[in-house]
N, C-alpha and C. Protein backbone atom coordinates (compact mmCIF):
# COMPACT_ATOMS: atom_id res chain seq x y z
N UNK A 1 -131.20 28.45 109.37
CA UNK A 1 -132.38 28.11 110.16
C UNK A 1 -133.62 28.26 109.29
N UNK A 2 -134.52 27.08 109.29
CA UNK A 2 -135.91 27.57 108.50
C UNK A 2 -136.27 28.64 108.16
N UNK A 3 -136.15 29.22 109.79
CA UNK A 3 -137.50 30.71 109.36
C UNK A 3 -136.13 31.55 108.87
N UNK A 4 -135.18 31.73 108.79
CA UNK A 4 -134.62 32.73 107.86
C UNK A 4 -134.72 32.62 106.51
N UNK A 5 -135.07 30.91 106.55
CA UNK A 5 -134.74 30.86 104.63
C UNK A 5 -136.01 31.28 104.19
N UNK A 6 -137.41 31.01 105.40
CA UNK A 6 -138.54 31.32 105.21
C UNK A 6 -139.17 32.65 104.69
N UNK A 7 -138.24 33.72 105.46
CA UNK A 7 -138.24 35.18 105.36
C UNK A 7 -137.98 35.51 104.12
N UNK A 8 -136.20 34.69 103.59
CA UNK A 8 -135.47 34.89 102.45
C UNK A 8 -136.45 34.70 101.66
N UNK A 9 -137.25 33.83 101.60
CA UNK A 9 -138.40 33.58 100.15
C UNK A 9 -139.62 34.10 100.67
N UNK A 10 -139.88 34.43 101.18
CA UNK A 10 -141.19 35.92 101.12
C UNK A 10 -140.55 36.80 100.77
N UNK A 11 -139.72 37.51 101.19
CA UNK A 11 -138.90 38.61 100.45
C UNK A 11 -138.60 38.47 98.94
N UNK A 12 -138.47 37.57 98.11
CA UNK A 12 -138.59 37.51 96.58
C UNK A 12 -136.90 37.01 96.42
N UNK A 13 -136.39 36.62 97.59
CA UNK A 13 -135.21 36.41 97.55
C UNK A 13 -134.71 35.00 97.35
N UNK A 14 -135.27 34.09 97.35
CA UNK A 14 -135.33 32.63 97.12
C UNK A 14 -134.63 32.02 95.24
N UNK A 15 -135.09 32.80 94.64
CA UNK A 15 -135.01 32.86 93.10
C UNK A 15 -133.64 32.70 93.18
N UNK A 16 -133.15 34.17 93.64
CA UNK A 16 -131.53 34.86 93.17
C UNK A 16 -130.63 33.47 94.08
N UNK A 17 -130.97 33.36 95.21
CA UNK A 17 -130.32 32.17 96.06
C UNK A 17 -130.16 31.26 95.48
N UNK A 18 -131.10 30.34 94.36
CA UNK A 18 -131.25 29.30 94.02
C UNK A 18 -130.22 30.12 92.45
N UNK A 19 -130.37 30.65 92.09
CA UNK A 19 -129.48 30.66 90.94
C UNK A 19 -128.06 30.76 91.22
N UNK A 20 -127.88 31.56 92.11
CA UNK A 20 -126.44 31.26 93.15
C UNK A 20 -125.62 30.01 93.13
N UNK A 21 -126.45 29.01 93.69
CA UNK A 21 -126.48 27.69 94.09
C UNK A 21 -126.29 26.80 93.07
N UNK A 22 -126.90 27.40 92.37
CA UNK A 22 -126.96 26.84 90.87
C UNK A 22 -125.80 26.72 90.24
N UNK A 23 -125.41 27.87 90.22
CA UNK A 23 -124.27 28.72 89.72
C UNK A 23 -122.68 27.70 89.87
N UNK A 24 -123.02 27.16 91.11
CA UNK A 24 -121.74 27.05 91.98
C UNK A 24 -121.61 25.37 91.89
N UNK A 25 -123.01 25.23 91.57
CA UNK A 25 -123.20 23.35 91.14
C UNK A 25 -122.63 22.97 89.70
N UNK A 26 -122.85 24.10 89.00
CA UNK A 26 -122.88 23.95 87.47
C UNK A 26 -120.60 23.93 87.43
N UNK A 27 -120.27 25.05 88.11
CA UNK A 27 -118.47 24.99 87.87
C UNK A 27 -118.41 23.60 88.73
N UNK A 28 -118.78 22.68 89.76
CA UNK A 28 -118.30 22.13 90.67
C UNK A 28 -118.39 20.72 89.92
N UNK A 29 -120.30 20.33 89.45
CA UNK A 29 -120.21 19.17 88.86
C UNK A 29 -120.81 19.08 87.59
N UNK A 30 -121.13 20.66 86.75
CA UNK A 30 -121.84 20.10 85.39
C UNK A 30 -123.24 20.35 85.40
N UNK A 31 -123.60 20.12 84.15
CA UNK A 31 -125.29 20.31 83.94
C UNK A 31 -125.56 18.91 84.48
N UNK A 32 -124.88 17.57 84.23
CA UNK A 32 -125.56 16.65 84.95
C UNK A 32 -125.70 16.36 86.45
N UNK A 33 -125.21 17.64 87.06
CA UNK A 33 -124.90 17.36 88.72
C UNK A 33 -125.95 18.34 89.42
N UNK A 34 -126.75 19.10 88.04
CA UNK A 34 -127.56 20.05 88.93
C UNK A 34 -129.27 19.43 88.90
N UNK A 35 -129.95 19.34 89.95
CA UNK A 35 -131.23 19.16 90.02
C UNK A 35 -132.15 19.99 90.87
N UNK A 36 -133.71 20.68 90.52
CA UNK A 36 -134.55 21.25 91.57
C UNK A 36 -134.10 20.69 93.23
N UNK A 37 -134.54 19.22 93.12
CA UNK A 37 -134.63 18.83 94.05
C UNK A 37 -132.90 18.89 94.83
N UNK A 38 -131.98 18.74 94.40
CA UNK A 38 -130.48 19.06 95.24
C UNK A 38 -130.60 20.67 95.33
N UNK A 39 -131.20 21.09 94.85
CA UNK A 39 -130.95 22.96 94.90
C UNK A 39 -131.73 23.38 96.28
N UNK A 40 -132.98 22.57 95.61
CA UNK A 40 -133.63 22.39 97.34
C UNK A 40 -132.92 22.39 98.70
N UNK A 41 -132.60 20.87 98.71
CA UNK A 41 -131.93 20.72 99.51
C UNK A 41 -130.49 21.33 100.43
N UNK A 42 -129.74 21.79 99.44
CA UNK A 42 -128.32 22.78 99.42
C UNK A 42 -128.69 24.29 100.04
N UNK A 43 -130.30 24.64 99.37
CA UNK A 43 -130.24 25.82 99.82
C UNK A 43 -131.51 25.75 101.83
N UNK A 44 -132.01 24.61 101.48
CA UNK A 44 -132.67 23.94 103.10
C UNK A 44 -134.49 24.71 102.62
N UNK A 45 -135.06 24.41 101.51
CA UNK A 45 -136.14 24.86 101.45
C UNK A 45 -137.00 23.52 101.15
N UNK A 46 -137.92 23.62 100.86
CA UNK A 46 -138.99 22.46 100.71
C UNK A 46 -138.85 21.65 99.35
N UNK A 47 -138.86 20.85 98.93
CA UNK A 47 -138.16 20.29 97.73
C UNK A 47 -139.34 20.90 96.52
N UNK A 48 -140.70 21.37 96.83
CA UNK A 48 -141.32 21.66 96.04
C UNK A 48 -141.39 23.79 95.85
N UNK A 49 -140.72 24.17 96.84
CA UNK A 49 -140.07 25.25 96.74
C UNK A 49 -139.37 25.98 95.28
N UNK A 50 -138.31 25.54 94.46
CA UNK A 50 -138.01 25.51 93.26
C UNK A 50 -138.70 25.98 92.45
N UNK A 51 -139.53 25.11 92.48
CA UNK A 51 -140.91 25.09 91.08
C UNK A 51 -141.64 26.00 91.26
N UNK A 52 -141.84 26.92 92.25
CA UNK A 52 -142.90 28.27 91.95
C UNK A 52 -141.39 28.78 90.94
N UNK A 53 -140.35 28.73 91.11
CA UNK A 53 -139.52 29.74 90.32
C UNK A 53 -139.00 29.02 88.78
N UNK A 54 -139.00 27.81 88.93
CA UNK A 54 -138.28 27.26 87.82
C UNK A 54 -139.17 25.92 87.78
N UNK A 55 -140.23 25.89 86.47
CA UNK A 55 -141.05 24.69 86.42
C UNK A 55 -140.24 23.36 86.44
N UNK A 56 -139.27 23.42 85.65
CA UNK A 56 -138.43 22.22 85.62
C UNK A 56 -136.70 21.94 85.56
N UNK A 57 -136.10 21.58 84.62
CA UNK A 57 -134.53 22.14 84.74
C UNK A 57 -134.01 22.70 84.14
N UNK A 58 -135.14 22.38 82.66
CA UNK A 58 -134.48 23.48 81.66
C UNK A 58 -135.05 24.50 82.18
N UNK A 59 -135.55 25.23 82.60
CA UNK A 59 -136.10 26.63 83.00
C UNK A 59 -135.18 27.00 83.64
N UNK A 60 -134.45 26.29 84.40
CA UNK A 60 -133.12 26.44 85.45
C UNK A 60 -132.14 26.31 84.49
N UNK A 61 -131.92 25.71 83.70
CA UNK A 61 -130.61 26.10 82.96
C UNK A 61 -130.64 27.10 82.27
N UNK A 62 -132.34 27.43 81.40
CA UNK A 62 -132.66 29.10 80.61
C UNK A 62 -131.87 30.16 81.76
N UNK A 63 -132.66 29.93 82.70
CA UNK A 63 -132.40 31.14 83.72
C UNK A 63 -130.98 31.38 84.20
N UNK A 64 -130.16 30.42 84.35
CA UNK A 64 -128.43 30.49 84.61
C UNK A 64 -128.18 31.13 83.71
N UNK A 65 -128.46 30.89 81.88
CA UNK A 65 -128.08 31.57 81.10
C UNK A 65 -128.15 32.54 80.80
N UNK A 66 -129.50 33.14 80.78
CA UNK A 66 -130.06 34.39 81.11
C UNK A 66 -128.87 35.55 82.00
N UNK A 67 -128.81 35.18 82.90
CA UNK A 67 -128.15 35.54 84.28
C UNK A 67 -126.91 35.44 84.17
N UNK A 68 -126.44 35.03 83.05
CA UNK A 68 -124.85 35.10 83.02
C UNK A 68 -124.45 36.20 81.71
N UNK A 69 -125.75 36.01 80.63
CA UNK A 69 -125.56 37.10 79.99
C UNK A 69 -125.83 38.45 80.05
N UNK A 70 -126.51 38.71 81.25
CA UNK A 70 -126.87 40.07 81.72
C UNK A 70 -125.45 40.52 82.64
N UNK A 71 -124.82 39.08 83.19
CA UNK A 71 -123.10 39.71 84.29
C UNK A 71 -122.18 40.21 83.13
N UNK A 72 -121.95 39.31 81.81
CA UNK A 72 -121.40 39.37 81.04
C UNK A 72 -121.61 40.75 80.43
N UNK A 73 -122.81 41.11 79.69
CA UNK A 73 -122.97 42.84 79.80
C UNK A 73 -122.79 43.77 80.67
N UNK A 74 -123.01 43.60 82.05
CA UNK A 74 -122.56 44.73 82.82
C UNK A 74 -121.59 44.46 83.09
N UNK A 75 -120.57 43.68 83.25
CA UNK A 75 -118.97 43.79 83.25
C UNK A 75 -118.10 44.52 81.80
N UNK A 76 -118.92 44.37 80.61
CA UNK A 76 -118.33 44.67 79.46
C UNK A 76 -118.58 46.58 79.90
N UNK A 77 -119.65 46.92 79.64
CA UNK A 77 -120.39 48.05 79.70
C UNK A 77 -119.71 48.99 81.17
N UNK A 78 -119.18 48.45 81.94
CA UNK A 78 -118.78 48.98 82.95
C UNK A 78 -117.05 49.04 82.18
N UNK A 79 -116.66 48.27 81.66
CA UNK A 79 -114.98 48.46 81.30
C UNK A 79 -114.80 49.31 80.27
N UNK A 80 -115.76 49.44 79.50
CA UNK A 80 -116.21 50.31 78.22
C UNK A 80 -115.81 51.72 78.30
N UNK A 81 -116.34 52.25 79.20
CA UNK A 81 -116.59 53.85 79.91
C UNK A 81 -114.86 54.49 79.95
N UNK A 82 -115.28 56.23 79.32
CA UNK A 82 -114.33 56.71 79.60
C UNK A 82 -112.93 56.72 78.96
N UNK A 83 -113.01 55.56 77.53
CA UNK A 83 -111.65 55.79 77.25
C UNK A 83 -111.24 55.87 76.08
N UNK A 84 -110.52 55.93 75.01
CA UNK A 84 -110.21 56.09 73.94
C UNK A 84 -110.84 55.16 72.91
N UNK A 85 -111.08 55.02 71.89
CA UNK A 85 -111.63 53.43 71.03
C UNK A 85 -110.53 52.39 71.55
N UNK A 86 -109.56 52.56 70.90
CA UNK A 86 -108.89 51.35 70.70
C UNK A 86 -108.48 50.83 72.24
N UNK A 87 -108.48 51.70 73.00
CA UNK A 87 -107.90 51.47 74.82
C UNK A 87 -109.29 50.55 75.01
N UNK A 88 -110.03 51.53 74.86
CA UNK A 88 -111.75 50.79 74.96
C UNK A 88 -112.17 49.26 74.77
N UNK A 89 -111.51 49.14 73.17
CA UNK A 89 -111.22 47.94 72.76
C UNK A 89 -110.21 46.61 73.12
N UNK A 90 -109.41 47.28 73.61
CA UNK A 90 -108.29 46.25 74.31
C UNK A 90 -108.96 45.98 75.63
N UNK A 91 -109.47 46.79 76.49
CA UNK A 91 -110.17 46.27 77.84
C UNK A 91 -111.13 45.51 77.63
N UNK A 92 -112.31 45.64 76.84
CA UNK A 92 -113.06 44.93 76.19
C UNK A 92 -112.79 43.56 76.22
N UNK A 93 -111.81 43.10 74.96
CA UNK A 93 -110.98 41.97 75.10
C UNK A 93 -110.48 41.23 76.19
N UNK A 94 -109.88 42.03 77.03
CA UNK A 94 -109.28 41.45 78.58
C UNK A 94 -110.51 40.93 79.62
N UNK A 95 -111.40 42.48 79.55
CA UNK A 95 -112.88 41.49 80.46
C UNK A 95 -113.28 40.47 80.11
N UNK A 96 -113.99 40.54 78.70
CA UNK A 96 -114.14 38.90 78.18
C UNK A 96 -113.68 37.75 78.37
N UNK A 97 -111.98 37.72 78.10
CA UNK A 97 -110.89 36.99 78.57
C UNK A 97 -111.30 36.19 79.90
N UNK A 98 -111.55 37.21 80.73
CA UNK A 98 -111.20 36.72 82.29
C UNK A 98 -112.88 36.23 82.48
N UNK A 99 -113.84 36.89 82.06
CA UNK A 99 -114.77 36.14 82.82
C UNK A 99 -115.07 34.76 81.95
N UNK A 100 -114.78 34.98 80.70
CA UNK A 100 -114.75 33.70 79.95
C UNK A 100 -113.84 32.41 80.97
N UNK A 101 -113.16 32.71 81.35
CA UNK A 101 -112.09 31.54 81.78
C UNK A 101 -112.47 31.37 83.23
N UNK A 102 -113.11 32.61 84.05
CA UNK A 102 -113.63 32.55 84.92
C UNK A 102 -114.47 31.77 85.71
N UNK A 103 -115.70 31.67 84.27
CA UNK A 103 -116.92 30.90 84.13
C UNK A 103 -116.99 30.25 83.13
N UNK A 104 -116.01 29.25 82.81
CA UNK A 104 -116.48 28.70 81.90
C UNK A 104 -117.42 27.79 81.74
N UNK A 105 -117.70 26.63 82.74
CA UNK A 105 -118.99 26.21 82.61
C UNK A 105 -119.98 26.60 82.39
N UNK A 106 -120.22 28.47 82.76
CA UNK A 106 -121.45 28.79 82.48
C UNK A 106 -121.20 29.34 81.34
N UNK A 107 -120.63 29.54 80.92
CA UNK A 107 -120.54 30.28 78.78
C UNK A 107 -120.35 29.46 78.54
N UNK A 108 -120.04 27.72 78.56
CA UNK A 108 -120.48 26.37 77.76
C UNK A 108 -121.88 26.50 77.78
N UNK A 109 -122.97 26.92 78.71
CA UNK A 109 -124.16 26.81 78.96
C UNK A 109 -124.86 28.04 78.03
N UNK A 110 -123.71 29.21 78.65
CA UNK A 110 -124.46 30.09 77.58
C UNK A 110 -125.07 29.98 76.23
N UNK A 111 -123.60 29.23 75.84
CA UNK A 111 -123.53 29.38 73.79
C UNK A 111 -123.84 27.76 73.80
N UNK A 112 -124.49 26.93 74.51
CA UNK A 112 -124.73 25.46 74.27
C UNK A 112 -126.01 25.45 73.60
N UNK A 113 -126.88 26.45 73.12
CA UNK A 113 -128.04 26.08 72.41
C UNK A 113 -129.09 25.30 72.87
N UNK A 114 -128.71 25.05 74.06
CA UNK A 114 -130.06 24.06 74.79
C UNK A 114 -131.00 24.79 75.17
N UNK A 115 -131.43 25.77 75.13
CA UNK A 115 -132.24 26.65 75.47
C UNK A 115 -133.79 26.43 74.82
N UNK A 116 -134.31 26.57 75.76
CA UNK A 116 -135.67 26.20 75.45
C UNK A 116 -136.65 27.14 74.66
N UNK A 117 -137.65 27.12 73.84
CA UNK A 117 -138.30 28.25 72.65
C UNK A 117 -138.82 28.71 73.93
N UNK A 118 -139.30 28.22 75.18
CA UNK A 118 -139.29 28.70 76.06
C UNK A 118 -138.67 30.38 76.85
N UNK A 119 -137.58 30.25 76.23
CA UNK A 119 -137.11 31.04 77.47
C UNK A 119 -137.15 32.13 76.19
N UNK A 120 -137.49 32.43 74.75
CA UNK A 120 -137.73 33.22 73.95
C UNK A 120 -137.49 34.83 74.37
N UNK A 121 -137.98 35.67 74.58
CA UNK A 121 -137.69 37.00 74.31
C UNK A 121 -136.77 37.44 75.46
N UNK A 122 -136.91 36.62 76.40
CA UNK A 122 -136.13 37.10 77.63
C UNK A 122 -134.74 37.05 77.42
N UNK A 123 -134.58 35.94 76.59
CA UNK A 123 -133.21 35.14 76.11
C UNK A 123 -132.59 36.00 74.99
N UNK A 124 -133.23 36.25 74.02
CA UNK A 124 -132.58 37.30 73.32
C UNK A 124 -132.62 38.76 73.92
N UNK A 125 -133.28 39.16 74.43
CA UNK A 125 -132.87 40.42 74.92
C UNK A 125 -131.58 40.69 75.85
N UNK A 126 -131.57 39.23 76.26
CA UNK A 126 -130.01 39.04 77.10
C UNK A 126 -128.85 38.85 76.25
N UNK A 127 -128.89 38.17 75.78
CA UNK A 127 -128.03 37.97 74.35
C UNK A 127 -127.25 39.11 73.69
N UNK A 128 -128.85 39.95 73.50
CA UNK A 128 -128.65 41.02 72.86
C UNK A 128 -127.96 42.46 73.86
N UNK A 129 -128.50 42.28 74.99
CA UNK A 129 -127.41 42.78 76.19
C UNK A 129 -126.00 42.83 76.28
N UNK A 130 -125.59 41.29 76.06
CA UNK A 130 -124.07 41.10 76.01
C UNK A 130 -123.37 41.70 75.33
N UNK A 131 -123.74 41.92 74.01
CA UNK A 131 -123.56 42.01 72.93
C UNK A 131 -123.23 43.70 72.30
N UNK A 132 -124.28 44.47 73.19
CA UNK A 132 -124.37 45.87 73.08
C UNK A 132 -123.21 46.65 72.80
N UNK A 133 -122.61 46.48 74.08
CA UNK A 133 -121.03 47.42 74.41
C UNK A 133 -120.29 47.26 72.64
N UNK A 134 -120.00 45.74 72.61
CA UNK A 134 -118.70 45.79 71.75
C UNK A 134 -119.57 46.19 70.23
N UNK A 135 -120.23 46.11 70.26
CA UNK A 135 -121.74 46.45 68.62
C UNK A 135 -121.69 48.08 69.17
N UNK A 136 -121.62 48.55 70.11
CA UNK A 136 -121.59 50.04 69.82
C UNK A 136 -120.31 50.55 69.81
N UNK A 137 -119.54 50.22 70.06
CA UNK A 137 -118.24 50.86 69.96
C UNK A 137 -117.44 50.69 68.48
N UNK A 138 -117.89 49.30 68.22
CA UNK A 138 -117.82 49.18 66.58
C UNK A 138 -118.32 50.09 65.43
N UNK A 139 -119.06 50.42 66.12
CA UNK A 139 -120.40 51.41 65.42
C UNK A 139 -119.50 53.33 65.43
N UNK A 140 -119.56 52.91 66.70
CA UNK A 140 -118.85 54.29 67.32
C UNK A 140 -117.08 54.35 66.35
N UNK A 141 -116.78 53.80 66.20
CA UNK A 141 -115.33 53.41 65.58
C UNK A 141 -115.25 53.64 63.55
N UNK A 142 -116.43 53.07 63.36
CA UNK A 142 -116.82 53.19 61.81
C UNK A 142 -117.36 54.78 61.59
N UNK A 143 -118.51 55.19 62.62
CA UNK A 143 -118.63 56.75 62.38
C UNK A 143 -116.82 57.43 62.12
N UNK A 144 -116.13 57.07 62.99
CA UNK A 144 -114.62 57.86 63.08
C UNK A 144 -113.89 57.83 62.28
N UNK A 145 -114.05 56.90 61.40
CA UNK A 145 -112.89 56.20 59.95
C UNK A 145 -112.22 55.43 60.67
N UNK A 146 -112.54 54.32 61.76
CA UNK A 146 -111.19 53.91 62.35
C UNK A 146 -111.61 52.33 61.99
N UNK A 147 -112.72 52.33 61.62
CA UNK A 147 -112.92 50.40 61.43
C UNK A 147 -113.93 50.49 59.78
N UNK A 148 -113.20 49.38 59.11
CA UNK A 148 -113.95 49.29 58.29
C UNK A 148 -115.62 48.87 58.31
N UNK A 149 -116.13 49.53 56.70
CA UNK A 149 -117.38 49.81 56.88
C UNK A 149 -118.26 48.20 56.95
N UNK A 150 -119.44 47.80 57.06
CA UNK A 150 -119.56 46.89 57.32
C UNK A 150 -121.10 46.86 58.98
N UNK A 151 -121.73 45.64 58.46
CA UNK A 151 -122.67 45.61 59.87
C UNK A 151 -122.09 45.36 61.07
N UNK A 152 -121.98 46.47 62.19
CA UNK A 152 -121.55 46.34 63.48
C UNK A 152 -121.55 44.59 64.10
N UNK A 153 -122.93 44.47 64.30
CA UNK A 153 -123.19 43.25 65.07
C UNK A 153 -122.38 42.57 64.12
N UNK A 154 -122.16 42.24 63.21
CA UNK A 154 -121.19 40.80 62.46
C UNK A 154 -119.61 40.92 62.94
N UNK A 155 -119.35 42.42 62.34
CA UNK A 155 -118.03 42.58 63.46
C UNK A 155 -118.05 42.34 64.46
N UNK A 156 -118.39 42.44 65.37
CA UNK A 156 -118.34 42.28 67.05
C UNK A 156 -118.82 41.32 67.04
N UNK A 157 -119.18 40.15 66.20
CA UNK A 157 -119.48 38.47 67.14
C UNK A 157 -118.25 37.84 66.12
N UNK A 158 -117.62 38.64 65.33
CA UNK A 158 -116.50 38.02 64.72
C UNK A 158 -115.61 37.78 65.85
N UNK A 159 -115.53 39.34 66.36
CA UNK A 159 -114.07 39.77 67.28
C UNK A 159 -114.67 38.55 68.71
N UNK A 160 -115.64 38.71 69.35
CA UNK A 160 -116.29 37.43 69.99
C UNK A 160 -116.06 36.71 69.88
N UNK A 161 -116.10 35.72 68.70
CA UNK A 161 -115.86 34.49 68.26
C UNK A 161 -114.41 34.23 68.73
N UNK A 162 -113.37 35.09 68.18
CA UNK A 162 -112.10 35.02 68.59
C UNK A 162 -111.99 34.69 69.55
N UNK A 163 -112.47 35.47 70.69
CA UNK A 163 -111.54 35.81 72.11
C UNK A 163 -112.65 34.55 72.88
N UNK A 164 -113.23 33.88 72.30
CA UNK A 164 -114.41 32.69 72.89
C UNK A 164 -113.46 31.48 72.52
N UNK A 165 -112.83 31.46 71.27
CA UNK A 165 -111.80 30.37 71.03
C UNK A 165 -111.06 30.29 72.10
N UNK A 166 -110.05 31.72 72.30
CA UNK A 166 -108.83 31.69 72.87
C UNK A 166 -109.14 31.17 74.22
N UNK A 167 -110.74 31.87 74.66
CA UNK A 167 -111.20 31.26 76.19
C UNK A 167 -111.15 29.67 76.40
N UNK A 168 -111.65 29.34 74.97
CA UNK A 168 -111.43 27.49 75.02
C UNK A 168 -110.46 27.04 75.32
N UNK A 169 -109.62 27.46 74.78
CA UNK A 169 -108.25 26.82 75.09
C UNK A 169 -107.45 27.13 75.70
N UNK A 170 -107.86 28.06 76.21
CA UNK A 170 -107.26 28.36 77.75
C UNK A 170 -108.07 27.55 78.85
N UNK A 171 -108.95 27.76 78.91
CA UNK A 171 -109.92 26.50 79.65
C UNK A 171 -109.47 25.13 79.53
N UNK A 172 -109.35 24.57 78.36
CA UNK A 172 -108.99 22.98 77.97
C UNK A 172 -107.32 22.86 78.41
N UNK A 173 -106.36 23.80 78.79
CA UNK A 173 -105.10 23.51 79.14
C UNK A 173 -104.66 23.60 77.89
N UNK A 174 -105.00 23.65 76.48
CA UNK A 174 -104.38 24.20 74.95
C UNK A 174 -103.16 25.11 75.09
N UNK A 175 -104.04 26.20 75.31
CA UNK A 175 -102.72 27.30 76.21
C UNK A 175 -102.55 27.38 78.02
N UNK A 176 -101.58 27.67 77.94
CA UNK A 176 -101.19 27.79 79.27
C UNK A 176 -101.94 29.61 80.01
N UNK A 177 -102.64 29.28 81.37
CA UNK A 177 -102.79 30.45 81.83
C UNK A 177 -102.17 31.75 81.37
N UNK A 178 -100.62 30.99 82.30
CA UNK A 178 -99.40 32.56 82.24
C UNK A 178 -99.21 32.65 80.50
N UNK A 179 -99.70 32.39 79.76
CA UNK A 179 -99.56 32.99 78.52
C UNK A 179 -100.47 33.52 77.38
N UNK A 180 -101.88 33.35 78.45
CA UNK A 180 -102.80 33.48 77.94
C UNK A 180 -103.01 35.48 77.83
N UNK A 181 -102.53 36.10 78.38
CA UNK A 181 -102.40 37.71 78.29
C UNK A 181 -101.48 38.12 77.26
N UNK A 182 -100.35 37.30 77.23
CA UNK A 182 -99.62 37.57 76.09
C UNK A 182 -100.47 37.52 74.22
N UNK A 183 -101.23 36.11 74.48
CA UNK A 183 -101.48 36.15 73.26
C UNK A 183 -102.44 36.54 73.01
N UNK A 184 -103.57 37.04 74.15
CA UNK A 184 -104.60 37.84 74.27
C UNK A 184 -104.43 39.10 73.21
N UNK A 185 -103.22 39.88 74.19
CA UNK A 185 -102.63 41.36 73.34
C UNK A 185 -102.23 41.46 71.29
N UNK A 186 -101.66 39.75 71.54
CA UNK A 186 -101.19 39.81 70.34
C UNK A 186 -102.80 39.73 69.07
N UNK A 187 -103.62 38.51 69.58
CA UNK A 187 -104.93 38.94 69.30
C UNK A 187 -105.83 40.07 68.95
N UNK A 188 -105.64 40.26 70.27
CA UNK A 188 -106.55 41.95 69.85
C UNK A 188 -105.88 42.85 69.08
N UNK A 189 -104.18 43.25 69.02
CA UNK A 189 -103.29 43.85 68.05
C UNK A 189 -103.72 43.26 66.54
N UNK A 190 -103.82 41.71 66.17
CA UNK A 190 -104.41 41.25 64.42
C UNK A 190 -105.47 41.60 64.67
N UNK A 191 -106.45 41.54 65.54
CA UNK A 191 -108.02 42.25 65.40
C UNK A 191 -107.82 43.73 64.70
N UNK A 192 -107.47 44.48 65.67
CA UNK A 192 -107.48 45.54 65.58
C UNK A 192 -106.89 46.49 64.45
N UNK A 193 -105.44 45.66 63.97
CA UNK A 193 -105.31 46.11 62.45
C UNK A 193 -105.82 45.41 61.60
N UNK A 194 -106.47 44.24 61.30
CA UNK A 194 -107.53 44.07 60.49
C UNK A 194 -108.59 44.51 60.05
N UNK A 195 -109.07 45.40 61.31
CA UNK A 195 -110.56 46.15 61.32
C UNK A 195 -110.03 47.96 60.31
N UNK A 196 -108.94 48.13 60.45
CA UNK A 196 -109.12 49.26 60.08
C UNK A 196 -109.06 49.54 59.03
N UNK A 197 -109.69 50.54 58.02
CA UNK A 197 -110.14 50.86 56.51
C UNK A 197 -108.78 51.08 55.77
N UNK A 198 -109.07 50.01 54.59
CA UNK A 198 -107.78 49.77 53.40
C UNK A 198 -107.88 50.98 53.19
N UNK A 199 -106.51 51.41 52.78
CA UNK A 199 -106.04 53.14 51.46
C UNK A 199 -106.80 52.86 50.34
């Protein structure tokens, strides 16, 4: 009904709705299926509604991205907690896994580089969010003697890089779902003895 959606956006709540919406346009039909004006409409607000929050579409695609790399950090950072390195490290791997394949339209969006100089510090600080957990535990792992020496962040967008492939092709039908845990494990097992310091 109007006046609820009316309420919803005096309350500051209109934004998060529309990125929602967004969200759900982007897995259903693509960056070319999303517009202000259909977000409008989908969510029943005024077609010029949008634009106090998002001037145009790239601002709406900055902001999806934004917003997926801040879920992407607090899902890592929440699996992180509490457990041994290398246990640490294998969960690590598995969260990634799943929300990668989860969302993949939106981590095409993430790592698609379309991002506007626009969306600048907000964008790397998100980035740099994602990124945290597996850059400190790397870190945390080299203090121990358990990973060779070396800059954290390069390790951990190496080990990234990996498990972003395997998400591809699990996404593209390359690999099959039901076998995608198997070779997940076997993955993170060559990660994991690769990383550790030669005799």
């Amino acid at each position: 009904m109007p006046i609820t959606r009316s309420r919803s956006y005096h309350h500051g709540d209109l934004r998060a709705e529309l990125l929602q919406r967004a969200e759900a346009t982007l897995r259903e039909s693509g960056v070319d299926g999303l517009s202000l004006r259909g977000l409008a409409r989908d969510v029943g607000v005024s077609h010029a509604a949008p634009t106090r929050h998002f001037k145009d579409k790239q601002a709406l695609l900055d902001a999806i991205a934004v917003s997926g790399f801040q879920r992407l950090a607090a899902a890592l950072e929440q699996t992180a907690a509490g457990r041994a390195i290398e246990e640490r490290f294998r969960a690590l791997t598995r969260t990634y896994l799943r929300f990668a394949t989860e969302n993949s339209a939106l981590m095409a969006l993430m790592f698609a580089r379309r991002h506007s100089p626009a969306a600048g510090d907000v964008m790397s600080r998100a980035v740099d969010a994602a990124f945290a957990t597996p850059v400190a535990l790397i870190a945390e792992a080299q203090q121990r003697g358990e990973v060779i020496a070396g800059d954290p962040r390069r390790i951990a967008l190496s080990a990234v890089a990996a498990l972003q492939g395997l998400a591809t092709f699990v996404g593209s039908g390359v690999i099959e779902v039901e076998a995608a845990d198997e070779l997940l494990d076997e993955t993170t097992t060559h990660m994991i003895e690769g990383l550790r310091p030669r005799p």
